[in-house]
Structures are given as structure tokens and as C-alpha cells.
Protein backbone atom coordinates (compact mmCIF):
# COMPACT_ATOMS: atom_id res chain seq x y z
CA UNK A 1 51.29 115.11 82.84
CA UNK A 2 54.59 113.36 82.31
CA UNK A 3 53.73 110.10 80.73
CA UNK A 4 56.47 106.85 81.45
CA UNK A 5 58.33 107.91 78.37
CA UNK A 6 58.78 110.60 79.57
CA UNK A 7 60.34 109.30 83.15
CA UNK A 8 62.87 107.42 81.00
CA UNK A 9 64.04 109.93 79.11
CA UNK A 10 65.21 112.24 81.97
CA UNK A 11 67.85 109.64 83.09
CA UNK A 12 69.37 109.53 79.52
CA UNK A 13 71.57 111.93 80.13
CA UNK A 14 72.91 110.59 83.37
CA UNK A 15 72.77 106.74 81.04
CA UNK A 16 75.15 108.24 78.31
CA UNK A 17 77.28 109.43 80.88
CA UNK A 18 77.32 105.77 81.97
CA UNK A 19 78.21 104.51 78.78
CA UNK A 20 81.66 106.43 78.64
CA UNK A 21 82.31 106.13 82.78
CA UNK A 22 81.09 102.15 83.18
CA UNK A 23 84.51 100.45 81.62
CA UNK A 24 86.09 102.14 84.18
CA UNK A 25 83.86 101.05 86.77
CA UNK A 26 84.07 97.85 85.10
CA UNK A 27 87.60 98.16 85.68
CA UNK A 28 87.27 98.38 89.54
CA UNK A 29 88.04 102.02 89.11
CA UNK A 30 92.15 101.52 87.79
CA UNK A 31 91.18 102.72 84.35
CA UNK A 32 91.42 99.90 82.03
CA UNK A 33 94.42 97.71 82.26
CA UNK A 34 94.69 97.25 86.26
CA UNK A 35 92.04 95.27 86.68
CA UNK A 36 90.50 93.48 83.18
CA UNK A 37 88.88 90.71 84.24
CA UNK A 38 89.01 87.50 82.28
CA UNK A 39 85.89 87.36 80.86
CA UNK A 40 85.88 91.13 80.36
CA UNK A 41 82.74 91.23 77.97
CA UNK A 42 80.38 89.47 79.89
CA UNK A 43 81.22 90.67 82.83
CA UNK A 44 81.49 94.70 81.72
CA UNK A 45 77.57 93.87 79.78
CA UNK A 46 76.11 93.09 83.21
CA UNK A 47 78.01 95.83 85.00
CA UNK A 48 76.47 98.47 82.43
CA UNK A 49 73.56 97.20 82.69
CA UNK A 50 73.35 97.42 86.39
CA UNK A 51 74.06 100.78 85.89
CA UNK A 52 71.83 101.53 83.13
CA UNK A 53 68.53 99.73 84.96
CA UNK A 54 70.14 101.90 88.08
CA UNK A 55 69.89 105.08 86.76
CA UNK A 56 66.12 104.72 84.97
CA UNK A 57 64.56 103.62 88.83
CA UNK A 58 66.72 106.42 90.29
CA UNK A 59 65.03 108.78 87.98
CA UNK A 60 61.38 106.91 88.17
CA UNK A 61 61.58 107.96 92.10
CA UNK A 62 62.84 111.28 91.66
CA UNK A 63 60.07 112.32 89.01
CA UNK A 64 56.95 110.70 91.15
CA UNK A 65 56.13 114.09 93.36
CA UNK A 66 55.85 115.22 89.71
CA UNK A 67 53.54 112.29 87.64
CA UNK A 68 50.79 111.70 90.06
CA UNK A 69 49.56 108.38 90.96
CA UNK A 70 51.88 106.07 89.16
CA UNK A 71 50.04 103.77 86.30
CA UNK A 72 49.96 100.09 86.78
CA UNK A 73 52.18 99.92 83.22
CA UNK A 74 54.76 102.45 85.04
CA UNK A 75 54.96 100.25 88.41
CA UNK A 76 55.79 97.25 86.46
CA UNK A 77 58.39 98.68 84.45
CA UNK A 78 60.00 99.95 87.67
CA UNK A 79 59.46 96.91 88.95
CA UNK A 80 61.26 95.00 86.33
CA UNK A 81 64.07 97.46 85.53
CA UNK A 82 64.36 97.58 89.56
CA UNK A 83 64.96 93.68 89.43
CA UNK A 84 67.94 93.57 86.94
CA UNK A 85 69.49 96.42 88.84
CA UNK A 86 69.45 94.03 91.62
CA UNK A 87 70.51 91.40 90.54
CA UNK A 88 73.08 93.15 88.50
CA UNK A 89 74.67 94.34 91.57
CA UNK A 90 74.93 91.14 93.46
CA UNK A 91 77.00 89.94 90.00
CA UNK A 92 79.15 92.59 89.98
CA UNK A 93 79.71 94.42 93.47
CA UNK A 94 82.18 92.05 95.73
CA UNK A 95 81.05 93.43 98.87
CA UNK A 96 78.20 91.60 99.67
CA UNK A 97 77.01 94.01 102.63
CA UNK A 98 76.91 96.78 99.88
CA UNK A 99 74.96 94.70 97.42
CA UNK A 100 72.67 93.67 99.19
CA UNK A 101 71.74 97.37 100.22
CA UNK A 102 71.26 98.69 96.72
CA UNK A 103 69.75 95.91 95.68
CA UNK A 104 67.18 96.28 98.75
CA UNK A 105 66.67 99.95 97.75
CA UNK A 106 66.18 99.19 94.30
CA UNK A 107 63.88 96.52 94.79
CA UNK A 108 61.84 98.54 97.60
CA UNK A 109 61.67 101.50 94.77
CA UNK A 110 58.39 100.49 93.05
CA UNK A 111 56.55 100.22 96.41
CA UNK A 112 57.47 103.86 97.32
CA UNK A 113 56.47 105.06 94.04
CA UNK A 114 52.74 105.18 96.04
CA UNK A 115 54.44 107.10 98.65
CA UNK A 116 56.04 110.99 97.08
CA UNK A 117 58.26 111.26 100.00
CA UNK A 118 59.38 107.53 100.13
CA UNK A 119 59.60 107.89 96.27
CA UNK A 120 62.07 110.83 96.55
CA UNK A 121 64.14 109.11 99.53
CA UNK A 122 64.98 106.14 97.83
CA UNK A 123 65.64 107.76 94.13
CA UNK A 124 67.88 110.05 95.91
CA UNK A 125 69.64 107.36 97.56
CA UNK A 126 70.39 105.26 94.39
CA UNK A 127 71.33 108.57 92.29
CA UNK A 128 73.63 108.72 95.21
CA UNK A 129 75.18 105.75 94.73
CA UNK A 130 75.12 106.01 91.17
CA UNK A 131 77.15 108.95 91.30
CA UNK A 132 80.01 107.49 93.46
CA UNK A 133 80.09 104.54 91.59
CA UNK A 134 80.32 106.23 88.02
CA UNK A 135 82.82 108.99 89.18
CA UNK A 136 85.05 106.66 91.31
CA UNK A 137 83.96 103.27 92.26
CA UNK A 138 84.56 103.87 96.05
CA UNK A 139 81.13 102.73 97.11
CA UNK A 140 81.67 99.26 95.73
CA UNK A 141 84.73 96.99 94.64
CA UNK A 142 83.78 95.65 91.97
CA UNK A 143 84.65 91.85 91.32
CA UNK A 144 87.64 90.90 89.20
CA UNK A 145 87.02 87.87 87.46
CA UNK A 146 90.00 85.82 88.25
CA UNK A 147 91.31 82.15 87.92
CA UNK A 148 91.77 80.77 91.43
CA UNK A 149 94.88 79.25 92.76
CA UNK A 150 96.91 80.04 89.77
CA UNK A 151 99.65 82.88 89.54
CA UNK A 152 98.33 85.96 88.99
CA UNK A 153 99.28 89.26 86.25
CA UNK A 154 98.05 92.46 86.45
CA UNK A 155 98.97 96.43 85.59
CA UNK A 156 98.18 98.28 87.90
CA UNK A 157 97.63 102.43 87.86
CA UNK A 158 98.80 104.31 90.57
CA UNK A 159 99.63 107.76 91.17
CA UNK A 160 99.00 108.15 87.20
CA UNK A 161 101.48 105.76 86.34
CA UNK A 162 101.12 101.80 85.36
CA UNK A 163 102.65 99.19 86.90
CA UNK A 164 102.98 95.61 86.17
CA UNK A 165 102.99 93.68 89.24
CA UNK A 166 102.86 89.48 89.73
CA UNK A 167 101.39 87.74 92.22
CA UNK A 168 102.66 83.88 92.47
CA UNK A 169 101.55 81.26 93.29
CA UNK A 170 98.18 82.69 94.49
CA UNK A 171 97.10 80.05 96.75
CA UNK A 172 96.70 79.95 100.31
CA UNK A 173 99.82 81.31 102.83
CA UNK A 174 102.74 83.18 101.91
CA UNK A 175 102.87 84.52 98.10
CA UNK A 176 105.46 86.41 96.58
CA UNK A 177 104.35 89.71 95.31
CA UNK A 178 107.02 90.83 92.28
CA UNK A 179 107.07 94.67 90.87
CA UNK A 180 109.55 96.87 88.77
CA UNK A 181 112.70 97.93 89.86
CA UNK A 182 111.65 100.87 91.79
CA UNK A 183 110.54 99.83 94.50
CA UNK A 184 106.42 99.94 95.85
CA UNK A 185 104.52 99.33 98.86
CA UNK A 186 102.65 96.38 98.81
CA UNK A 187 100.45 94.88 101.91
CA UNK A 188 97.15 93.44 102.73
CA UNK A 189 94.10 94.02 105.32
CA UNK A 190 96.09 91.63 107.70
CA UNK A 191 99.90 93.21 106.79
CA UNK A 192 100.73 96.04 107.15
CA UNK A 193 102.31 98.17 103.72
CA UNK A 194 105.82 97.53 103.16
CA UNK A 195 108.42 98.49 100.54
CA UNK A 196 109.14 95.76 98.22
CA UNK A 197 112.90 94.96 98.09
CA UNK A 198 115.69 92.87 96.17
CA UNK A 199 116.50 89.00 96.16
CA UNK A 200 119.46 87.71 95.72
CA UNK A 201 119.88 86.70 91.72
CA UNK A 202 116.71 87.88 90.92
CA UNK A 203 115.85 90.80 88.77
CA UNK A 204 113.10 93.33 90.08
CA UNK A 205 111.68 94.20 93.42
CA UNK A 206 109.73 91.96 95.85
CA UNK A 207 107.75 91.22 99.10
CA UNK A 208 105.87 88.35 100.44
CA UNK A 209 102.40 88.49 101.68
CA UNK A 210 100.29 85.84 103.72
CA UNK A 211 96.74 85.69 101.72
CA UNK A 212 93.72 83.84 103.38
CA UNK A 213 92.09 80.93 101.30
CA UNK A 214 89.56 83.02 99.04
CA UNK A 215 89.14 86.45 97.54
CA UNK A 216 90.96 89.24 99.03
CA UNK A 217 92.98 92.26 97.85
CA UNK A 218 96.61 93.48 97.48
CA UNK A 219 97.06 97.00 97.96
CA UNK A 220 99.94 98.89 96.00
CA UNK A 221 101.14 101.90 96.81
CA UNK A 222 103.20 104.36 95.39
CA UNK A 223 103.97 108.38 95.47
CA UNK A 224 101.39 108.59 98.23
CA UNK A 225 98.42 106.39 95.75
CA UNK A 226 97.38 103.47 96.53
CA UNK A 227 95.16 101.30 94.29
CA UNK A 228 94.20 97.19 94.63
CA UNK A 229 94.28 94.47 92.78
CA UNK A 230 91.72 91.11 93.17
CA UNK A 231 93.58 87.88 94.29
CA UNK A 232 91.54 84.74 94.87
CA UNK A 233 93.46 81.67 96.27
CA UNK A 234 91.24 79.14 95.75
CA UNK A 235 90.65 76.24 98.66
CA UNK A 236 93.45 74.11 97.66
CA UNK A 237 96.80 73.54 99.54
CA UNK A 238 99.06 75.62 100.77
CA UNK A 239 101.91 77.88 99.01
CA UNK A 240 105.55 76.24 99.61
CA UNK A 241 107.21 77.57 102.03
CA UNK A 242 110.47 78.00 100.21
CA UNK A 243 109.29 81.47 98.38
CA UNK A 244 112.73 83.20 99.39
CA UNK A 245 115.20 80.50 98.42
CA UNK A 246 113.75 79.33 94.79
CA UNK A 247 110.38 81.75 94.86
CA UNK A 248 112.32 84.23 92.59
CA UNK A 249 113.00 81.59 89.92
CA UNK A 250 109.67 80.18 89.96
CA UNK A 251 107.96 83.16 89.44
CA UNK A 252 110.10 83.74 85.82
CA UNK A 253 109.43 80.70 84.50
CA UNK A 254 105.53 81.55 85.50
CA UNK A 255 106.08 85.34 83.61
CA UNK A 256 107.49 83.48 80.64
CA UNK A 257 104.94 81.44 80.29
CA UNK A 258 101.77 84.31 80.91
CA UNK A 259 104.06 86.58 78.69
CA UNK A 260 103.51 83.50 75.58
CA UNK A 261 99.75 82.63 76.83
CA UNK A 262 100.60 79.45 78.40
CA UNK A 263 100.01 77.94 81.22
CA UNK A 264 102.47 78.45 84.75
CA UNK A 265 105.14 75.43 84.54
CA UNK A 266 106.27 73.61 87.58
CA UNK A 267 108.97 75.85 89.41
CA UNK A 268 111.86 74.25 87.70
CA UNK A 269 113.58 74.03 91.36
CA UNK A 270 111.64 70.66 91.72
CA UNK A 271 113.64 68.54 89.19
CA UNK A 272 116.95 68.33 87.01
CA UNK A 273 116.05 68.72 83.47
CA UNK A 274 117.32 65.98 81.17
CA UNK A 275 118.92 68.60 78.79
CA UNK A 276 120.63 70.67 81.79
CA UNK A 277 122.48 67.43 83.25
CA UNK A 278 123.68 66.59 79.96
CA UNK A 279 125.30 70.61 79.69
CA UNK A 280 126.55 69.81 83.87
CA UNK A 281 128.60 66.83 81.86
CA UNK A 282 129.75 68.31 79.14
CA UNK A 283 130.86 71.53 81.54
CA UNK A 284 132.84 68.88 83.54
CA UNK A 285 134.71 67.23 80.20
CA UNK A 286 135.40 70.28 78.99
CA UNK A 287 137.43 71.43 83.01
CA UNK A 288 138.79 67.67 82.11
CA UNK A 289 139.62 68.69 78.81
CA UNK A 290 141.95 71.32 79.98
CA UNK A 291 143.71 69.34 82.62
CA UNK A 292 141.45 70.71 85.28
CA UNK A 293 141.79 67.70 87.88
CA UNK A 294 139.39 68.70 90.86
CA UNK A 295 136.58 71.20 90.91
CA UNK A 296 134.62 73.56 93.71
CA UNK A 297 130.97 72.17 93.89
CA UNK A 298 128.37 74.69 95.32
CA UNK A 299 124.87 73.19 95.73
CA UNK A 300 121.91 73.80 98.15
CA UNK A 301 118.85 71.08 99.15
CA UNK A 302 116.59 71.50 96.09
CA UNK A 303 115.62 68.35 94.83
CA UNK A 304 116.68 69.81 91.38
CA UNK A 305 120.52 70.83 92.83
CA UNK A 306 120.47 67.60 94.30
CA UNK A 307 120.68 65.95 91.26
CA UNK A 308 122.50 68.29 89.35
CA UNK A 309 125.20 67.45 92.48
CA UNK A 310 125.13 63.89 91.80
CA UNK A 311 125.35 64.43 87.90
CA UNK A 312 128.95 66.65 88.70
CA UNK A 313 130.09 64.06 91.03
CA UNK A 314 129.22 61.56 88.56
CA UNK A 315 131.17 63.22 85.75
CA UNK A 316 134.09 64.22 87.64
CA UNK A 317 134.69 60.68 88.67
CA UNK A 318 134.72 59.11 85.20
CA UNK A 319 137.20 61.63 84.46
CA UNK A 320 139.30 60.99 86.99
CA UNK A 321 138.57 64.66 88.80
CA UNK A 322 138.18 65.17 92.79
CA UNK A 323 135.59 67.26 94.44
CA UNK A 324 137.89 69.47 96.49
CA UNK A 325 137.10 72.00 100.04
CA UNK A 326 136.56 75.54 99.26
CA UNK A 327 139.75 76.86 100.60
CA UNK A 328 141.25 75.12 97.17
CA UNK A 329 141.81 77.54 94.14
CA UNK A 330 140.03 75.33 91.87
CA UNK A 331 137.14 76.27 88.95
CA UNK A 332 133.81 76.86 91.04
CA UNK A 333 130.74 74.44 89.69
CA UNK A 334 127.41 75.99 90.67
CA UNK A 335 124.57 73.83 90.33
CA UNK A 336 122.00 75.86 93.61
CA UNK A 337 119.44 78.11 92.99
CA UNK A 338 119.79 81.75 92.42
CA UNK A 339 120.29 82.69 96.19
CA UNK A 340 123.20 80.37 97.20
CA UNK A 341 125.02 81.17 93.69
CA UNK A 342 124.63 84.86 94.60
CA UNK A 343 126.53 84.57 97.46
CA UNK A 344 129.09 82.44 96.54
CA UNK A 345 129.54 84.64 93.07
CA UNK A 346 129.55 87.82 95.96
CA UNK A 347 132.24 85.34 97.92
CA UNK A 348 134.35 84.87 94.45
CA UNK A 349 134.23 89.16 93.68
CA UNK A 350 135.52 89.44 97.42
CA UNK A 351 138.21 87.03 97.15
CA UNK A 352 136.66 85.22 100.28
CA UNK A 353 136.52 82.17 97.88
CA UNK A 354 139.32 80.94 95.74
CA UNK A 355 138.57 79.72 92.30
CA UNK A 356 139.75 80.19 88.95
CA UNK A 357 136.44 80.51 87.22
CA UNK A 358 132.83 80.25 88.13
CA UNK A 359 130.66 77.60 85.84
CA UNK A 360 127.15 78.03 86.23
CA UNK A 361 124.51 75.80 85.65
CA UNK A 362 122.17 76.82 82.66
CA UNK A 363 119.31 77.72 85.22
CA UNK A 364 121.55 80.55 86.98
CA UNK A 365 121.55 82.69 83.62
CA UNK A 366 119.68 85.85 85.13
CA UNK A 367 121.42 89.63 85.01
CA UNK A 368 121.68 90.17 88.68
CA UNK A 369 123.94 87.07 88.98
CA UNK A 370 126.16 87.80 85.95
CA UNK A 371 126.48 91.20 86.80
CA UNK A 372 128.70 90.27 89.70
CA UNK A 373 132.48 90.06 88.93
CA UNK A 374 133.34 86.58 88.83
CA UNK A 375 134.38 85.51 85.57
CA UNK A 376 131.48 83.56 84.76
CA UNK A 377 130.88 80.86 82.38
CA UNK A 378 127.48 78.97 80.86
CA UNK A 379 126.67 76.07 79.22
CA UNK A 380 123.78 77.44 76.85
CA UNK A 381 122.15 75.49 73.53
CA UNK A 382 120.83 79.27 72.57
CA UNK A 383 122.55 82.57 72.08
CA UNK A 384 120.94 85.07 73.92
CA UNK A 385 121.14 87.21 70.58
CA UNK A 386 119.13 84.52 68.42
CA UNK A 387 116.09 85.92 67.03
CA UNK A 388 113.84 83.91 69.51
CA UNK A 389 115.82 85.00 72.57
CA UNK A 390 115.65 88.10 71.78
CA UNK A 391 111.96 88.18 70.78
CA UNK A 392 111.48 86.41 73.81
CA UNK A 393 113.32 89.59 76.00
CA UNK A 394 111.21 92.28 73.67
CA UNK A 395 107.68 90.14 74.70
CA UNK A 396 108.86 90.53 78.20
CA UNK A 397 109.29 94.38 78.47
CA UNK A 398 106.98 94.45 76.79
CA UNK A 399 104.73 93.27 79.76
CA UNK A 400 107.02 94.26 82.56
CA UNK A 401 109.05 96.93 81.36
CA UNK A 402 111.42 96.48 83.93
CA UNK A 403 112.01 92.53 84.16
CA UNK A 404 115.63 91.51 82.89
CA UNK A 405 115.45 88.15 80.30
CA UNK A 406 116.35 84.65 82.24
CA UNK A 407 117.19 81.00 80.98
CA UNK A 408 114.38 79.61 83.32
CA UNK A 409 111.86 82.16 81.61
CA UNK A 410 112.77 81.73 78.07
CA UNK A 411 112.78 77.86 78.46
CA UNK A 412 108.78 78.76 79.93
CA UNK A 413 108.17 80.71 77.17
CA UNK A 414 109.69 78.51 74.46
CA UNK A 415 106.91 75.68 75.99
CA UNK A 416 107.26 72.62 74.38
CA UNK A 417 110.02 73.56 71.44
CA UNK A 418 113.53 71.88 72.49
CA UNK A 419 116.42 73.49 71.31
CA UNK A 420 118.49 71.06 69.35
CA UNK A 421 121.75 73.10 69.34
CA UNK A 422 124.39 71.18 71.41
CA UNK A 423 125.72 73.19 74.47
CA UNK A 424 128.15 75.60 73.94
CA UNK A 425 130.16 77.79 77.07
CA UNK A 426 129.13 81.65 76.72
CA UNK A 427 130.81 83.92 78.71
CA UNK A 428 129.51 86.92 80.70
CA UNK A 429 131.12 90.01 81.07
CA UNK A 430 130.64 93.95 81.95
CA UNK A 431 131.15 96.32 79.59
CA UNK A 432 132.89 100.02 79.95
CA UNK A 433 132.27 101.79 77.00
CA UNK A 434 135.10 105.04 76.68
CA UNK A 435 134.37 108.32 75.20
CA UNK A 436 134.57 107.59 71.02
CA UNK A 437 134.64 110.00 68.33
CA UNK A 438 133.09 106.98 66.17
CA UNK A 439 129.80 106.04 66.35
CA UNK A 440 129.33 102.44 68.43
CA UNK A 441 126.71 99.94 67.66
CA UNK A 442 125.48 98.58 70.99
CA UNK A 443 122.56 95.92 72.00
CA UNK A 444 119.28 97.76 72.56
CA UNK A 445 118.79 97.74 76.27
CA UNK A 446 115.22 96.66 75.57
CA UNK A 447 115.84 93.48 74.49
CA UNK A 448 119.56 92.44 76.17
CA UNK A 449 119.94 90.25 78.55
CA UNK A 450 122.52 91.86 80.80
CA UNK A 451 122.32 94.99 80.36
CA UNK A 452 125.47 97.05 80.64
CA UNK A 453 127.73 93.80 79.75
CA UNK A 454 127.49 91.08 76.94
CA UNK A 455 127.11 87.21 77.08
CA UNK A 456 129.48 85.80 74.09
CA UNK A 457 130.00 82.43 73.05
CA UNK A 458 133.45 81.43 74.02
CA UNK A 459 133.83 77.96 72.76
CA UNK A 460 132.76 75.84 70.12
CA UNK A 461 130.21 72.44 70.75
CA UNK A 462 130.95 70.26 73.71
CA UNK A 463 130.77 67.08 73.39
């Protein structure tokens, strides 16, 4: 007669299956990297165990028609393994309906032990479920330990390929959902899937989503996949409603910062940094400089443009400089965010707006904007080729393969270290290379930051 030694060592197959299949369960199924929750050890311990504890009462019930009357030290080994199963489950499976029902099964298991039939029903319900949750985690979603109300970074695997994808700023109402460049479906329970798309100025695809205060899910889809990611928005206030205007922006400084391991920064739309009005100033002594005597001033109702507006205005009347009507051929000052300076850069290409020169505010340094034929100029205290920049660009493929470097990310992922360079003006063009019998030396695509054109210094310290 089969004695309880015996009962667990007919699951041990089936357990060191477990042991290779559980990080993926662990995983919520997406294979490693889509998923990792933040306290991944912890977290993957009780989920193996769970499975473990599952697959020793699955195989206690299964053998009873077999043992005979169960012994009182058998029963309360069931009885205890059946109890961390349980308990394991309610941890780790997100769906409380489900847990609740395995961990009801499991818990009835020792009780049915008395009963062959009983014993069999239940031990082939939870090898059941054991099975669908080692081959494909379908049965359960497992929980994704997430920070709440915080911006949110996963990879996600679909259709056999990973994805980086950011969700910002997690918290209740609309959230911006950014992916690659190709473009992915992204929608909720409540929305339906859409294809992300582009913003103007900003690098990448995207899509905003309405999430509920708590835990939900994204869904991503792509070549006919679709696989989910975890949010949890907390129970704090809601998401501004200005996602499409400055949302873009916000959500690189938040990628520069989870690219270094710091914390999300205030979207630098909500005030005029110290160092940028000084570089608006010197911009506007330089234009004086040269004679320049009134300027084109494009701004838009951020508090930060706001300032920046008053800073020009400011400058350009201590040099004796007017503020002049858009029909003027005058340089173009841009102090908005990334949408209004992409149209009025589109306006300059088109020759709908007049101006001999667009000067952009340090912020608007992001590939999408200075890939539009303007003739623009930047007041920068960096070079984008500096080692930092460019180890900076390299972190960020790095984690989004696709993402383009901006000034707004780098100053996120520089933190707390000030450059101490004075401003100089960089210029941005695009870049036809011709046919050459002569090898060229170009900037590695992986770590430029406008790729397909150059940024180049093009004067010397302002004052």
C-alpha cells in the first residue's frame, strides 16, 4: 500500500515542471520582461509555492481510490499543504472570483480524501487548473506588483516580439499610453482597441485611455496578439486634462527619469526654469546683437510659456526691440509647447508664416520638431554629442528602442546635475548624404538625436 511518501512523490514530476514554467506564470504569462513585478522575488516565491502546495493536494486526491482509508498523518499534511495553496492563490491570482474557487477546492480537498469519488473530483479539478495555469496563465491573471498613481514602464511581448510601452501619469481619467514608432492597438475593458498614432513634436506613437481609480488592464495588440499589462491608479486625483497639448513632453521627462532610476519630475509645462529664461535672454541679445529690431513671438497658455512670454517681452524691451504681428518677416521666437511650435514650424516650411529664422526655446529640442524645414536655431548649455548626451540617447534605446533623445528628457535624466556651460545657439539641419567613393563617418543612429540631420553649434557663448 502506497504510504504518504509515496503520494508526494508522484506529483514531482508535474513540481519540476513547475519550477521551469512558474517565472512565466509569475510573469502573468508575457514571458519575463512584460510584466516583472516590483518586488519580483517575493512575489515569484509565493507564486511557486502556490503552485508547488497545488500540485502535491492535486496528486493526494488523485491517488486516494488507490491508498485506502487515508491516515490521520496523511489528512493533516493535505490539510496543511491544502492551506498554503490557498492562501497562495488569494496573494497571487487578481481575480478574486477565481481565487476564491481554487482556494475553496483546495481547502475542501482533505475532507474528500474520506470520499474516493469526491477525492478524484476535486484532484482532477485542481490538476486542471494547474495545467492551464502552468502552460498559459489563462485561468488566472496574475497580480503585477505595481506602484500606484505613478507613471508606469513596461515591455511587453506580443506576437513574439517585445515592446516597450509607457503608461503616464497612471492615475485616475485620461492617461496617455506611448509605444514605438510602429504603430499598436491599445484599449481597455471600457474602450474599445484603437491604433496608436502621432503627436505633433513628439517622437513615437500614442493613444489616450480613460482608466477607472484602481487596478485594471491595458490591452496591446499587435499582428493579430494581444497581451496586457497591470495599471493601478491609485485613489488620488484626477489626470490633467491637458494630455494632448503638453502630455507628450511630460511623458519624456518621466522616461528620462525611469530610464536613470529616478523618480517622475513635474511635467516641466508647469513652470519656466531659471536656466531656460536666462537662454530666452540671451537668444533675444544676441537678434539685438545683429540689428534684429522686432521679433515674431509664438506662445500658448502654459503657465511655463507664459512666463517664458513675459521673459521675451521683457528682453526685447530693454533692447529697444518690438513684438511685431505675424504677417511681419521678422525672426520667429517660440517659447509654446511642442504642439503649437509644430504648427507654426509646419506654417514657416509652407511659407504661410514669414520669418527669417525660427528660435526655439531649449524645451522644443525633440527630432520631430527639428526635422521640419525651418531653419531652426537653440539656445543649448550641452552639445548633443557630449559624452553624457549621448550616453543619455544610448540608455534610452536602450529601453525604448524606438524613442528619439529630447532636451526635456535629458534634463530628467541628468536629475539634480546643472550644466554650468553658458548657452550657446546650435543649429539644426537635414542631412542628404550623395553617393561617395570615400568612406563617410556618420553619427550612429542609435545614439543621435535627429536622426537623418545634425544639430551643430553655430555660435560661440552668449552673454
Amino acid at each position: 500500500m502506497p504510504t504518504s511518501a509515496d503520494v508526494l512523490r508522484v506529483p514531482a514530476g508535474a513540481a519540476a515542471l513547475l519550477l521551469v514554467a512558474s517565472p512565466a506564470w509569475a510573469d502573468g504569462g508575457h514571458g519575463g520582461h512584460g510584466a516583472v513585478p516590483d518586488d519580483g522575488w517575493t512575489t515569484t516565491a509565493i507564486r511557486v509555492v502556490a503552485l508547488l502546495a497545488t500540485a502535491v493536494v492535486a496528486g493526494a486526491a488523485l491517488l486516494r481510490p488507490r491508498t485506502g482509508p487515508p491516515s490521520r498523518r496523511l489528512t493533516v499534511l493535505v490539510s496543511v499543504v491544502a492551506a498554503v495553496a490557498a492562501v497562495g492563490y488569494l496573494v497571487a491570482v487578481d481575480r478574486v472570483l477565481v481565487a476564491l474557487a481554487l482556494a475553496a477546492v483546495a481547502l475542501a480537498t482533505p475532507r474528500a480524501l474520506q470520499h474516493p469519488r469526491r477525492s478524484v473530483a476535486s484532484g482532477a479539478v485542481l490538476a486542471a487548473a494547474l495545467a492551464t495555469l502552468t502552460v498559459g496563465g489563462s485561468l488566472a491573471v496574475v497580480r503585477d506588483r505595481v506602484t500606484s498613481g505613478v507613471p508606469l514602464l513596461r515591455e511587453v511581448d506580443v506576437a513574439g516580439e517585445r515592446m516597450p510601452i509607457l503608461v503616464t501619469p497612471q492615475r485616475p481619467g485620461w492617461n496617455l499610453v506611448h509605444a514605438g514608432d510602429r504603430p499598436v492597438s491599445v484599449g481597455t475593458s471600457r474602450d474599445p482597441a484603437s491604433a496608436t498614432s502621432r503627436m505633433p513634436g513628439a517622437p513615437g506613437t500614442w493613444r489616450q485611455v480613460w482608466l477607472p481609480p484602481g487596478r485594471s488592464r491595458i490591452n496591446v495588440g499587435s499582428g493579430g496578439r494581444t497581451a496586457s499589462i497591470t495599471v493601478d491608479t491609485g485613489r488620488g486625483s484626477a489626470a490633467s486634462p491637458q494630455l494632448r497639448t503638453d502630455g507628450p513632453e511630460c511623458a519624456s521627462a518621466t522616461l528620462g527619469a525611469l530610464v536613470s532610476g529616478g523618480a517622475p519630475p513635474p511635467c516641466p509645462a508647469d513652470r519656466l526654469d531659471t536656466a531656460d529664461a536666462a537662454a530666452l535672454r540671451a537668444t533675444v541679445g544676441f537678434l539685438a546683437g545683429r540689428g534684429v529690431r522686432s521679433v515674431h513671438l509664438v506662445a500658448d497658455g502654459s503657465p511655463r510659456s507664459r512666463a517664458a512670454a513675459l521673459a521675451v517681452r521683457e528682453a526685447t524691451a530693454r533692447a529697444g526691440m518690438k513684438i511685431t504681428t505675424a504677417g511681419a518677416n521678422r525672426p520667429v521666437v517660440l517659447v509654446s509647447g511642442w504642439s503649437k511650435a509644430d504648427a507654426a514650424l509646419r506654417q514657416m516650411a509652407r511659407g504661410s508664416l514669414r520669418g527669417q529664422g525660427a528660435y526655439l526655446a531649449p524645451w522644443l529640442l525633440s527630432a520631430p520638431l527639428l526635422a521640419i524645414p525651418a531653419a531652426q536655431m537653440l539656445p543649448l548649455r550641452f552639445s548633443p554629442r557630449a559624452p553624457d548626451p549621448l550616453r543619455y540617447a544610448a540608455e534610452l534605446r536602450a529601453r525604448f528602442p524606438d524613442e528619439t533623445p529630447t532636451a526635456t528628457g535629458y534634463a530628467a535624466w541628468r536629475g539634480s546635475r546643472e550644466d554650468d556651460e553658458p548657452p550657446r545657439l546650435y543649429a539644426a539641419s537635414l542631412v542628404t548624404f550623395m553617393p561617395s567613393r570615400t568612406p563617410a563617418q556618420h553619427t550612429h543612429t542609435g545614439t543621435s538625436w535627429l536622426p537623418g540631420g545634425t544639430i551643430t553649434v553655430a555660435t560661440g557663448p552668449l552673454a
